[in-house]
Protein backbone atom coordinates (compact mmCIF):
# COMPACT_ATOMS: atom_id res chain seq x y z
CA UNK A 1 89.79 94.83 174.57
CA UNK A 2 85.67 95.34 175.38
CA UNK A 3 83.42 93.31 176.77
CA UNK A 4 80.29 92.04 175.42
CA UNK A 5 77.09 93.64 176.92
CA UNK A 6 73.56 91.65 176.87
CA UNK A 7 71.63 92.88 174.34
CA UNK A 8 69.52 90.44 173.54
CA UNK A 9 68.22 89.73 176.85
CA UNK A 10 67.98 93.35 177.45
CA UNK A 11 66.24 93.94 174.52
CA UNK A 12 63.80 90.85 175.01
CA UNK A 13 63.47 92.09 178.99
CA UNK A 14 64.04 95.54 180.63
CA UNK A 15 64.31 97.09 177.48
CA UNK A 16 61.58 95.77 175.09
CA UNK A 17 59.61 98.76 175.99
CA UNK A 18 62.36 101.13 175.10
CA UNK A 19 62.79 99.38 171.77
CA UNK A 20 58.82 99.26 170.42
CA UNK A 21 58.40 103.21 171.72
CA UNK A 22 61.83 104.39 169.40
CA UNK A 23 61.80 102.44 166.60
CA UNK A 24 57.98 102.22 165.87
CA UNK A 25 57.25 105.42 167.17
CA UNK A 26 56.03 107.86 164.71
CA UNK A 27 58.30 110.47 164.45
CA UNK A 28 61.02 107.84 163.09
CA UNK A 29 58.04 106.51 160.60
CA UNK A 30 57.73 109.18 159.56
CA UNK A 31 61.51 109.76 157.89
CA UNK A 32 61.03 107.07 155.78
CA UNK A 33 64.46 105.56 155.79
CA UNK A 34 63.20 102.11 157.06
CA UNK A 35 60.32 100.29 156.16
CA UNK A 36 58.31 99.88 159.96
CA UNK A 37 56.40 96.84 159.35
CA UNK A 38 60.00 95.19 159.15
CA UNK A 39 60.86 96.62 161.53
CA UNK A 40 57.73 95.20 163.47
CA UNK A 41 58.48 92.04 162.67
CA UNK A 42 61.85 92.31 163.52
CA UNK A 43 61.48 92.89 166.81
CA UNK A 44 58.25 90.38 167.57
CA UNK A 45 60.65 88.08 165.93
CA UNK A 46 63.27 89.02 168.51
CA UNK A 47 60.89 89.12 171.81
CA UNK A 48 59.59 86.23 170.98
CA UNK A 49 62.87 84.30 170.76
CA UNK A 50 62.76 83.01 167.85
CA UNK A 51 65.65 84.86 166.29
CA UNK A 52 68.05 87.08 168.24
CA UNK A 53 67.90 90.35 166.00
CA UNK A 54 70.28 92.20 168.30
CA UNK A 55 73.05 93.22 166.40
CA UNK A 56 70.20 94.80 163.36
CA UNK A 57 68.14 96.29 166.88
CA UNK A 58 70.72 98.08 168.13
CA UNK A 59 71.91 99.21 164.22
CA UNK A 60 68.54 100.40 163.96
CA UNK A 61 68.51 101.99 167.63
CA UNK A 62 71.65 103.64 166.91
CA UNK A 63 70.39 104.85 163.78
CA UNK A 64 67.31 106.20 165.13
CA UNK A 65 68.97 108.30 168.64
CA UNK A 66 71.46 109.57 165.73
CA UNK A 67 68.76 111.19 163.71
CA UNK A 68 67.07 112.49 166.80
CA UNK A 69 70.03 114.07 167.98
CA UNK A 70 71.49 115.62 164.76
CA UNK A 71 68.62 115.09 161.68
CA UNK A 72 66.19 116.69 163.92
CA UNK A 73 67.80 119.56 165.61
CA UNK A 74 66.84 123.02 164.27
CA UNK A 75 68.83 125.16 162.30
């Protein structure tokens, strides 16, 4: 048994900044694996409130920290 977290306020709040700088940044542009103007949109969409994109945000955060932590490490 979990408990549910808040995201989506957290994502639309104390963490919007957090969100834009990983998954717009350049470095994750830059692999190529998703396309950033949907991602853009995505996450105006989501700040905005007029969808609640959390469950794809945090996908797409997890995604992102994963390849930072083991995609990008050197040899």
């Amino acid at each position: 048994m979990g408990f549910g977290v808040p995201l989506a306020q957290w994502f639309r709040n104390q963490l919007a900044a957090y969100v834009r700088d990983i998954l717009l940044s350049e470095r994750a542009s830059q692999r190529g694996l998703v396309n950033r103007d949907a991602v853009g949109r995505l996450i105006e969409e989501h700040q905005k409130g007029v969808r609640d994109h959390s469950a794809q945000i945090w996908a797409l955060l997890s995604l992102e920290e994963w390849c930072r932590a083991w995609w990008d490490r050197p040899s």
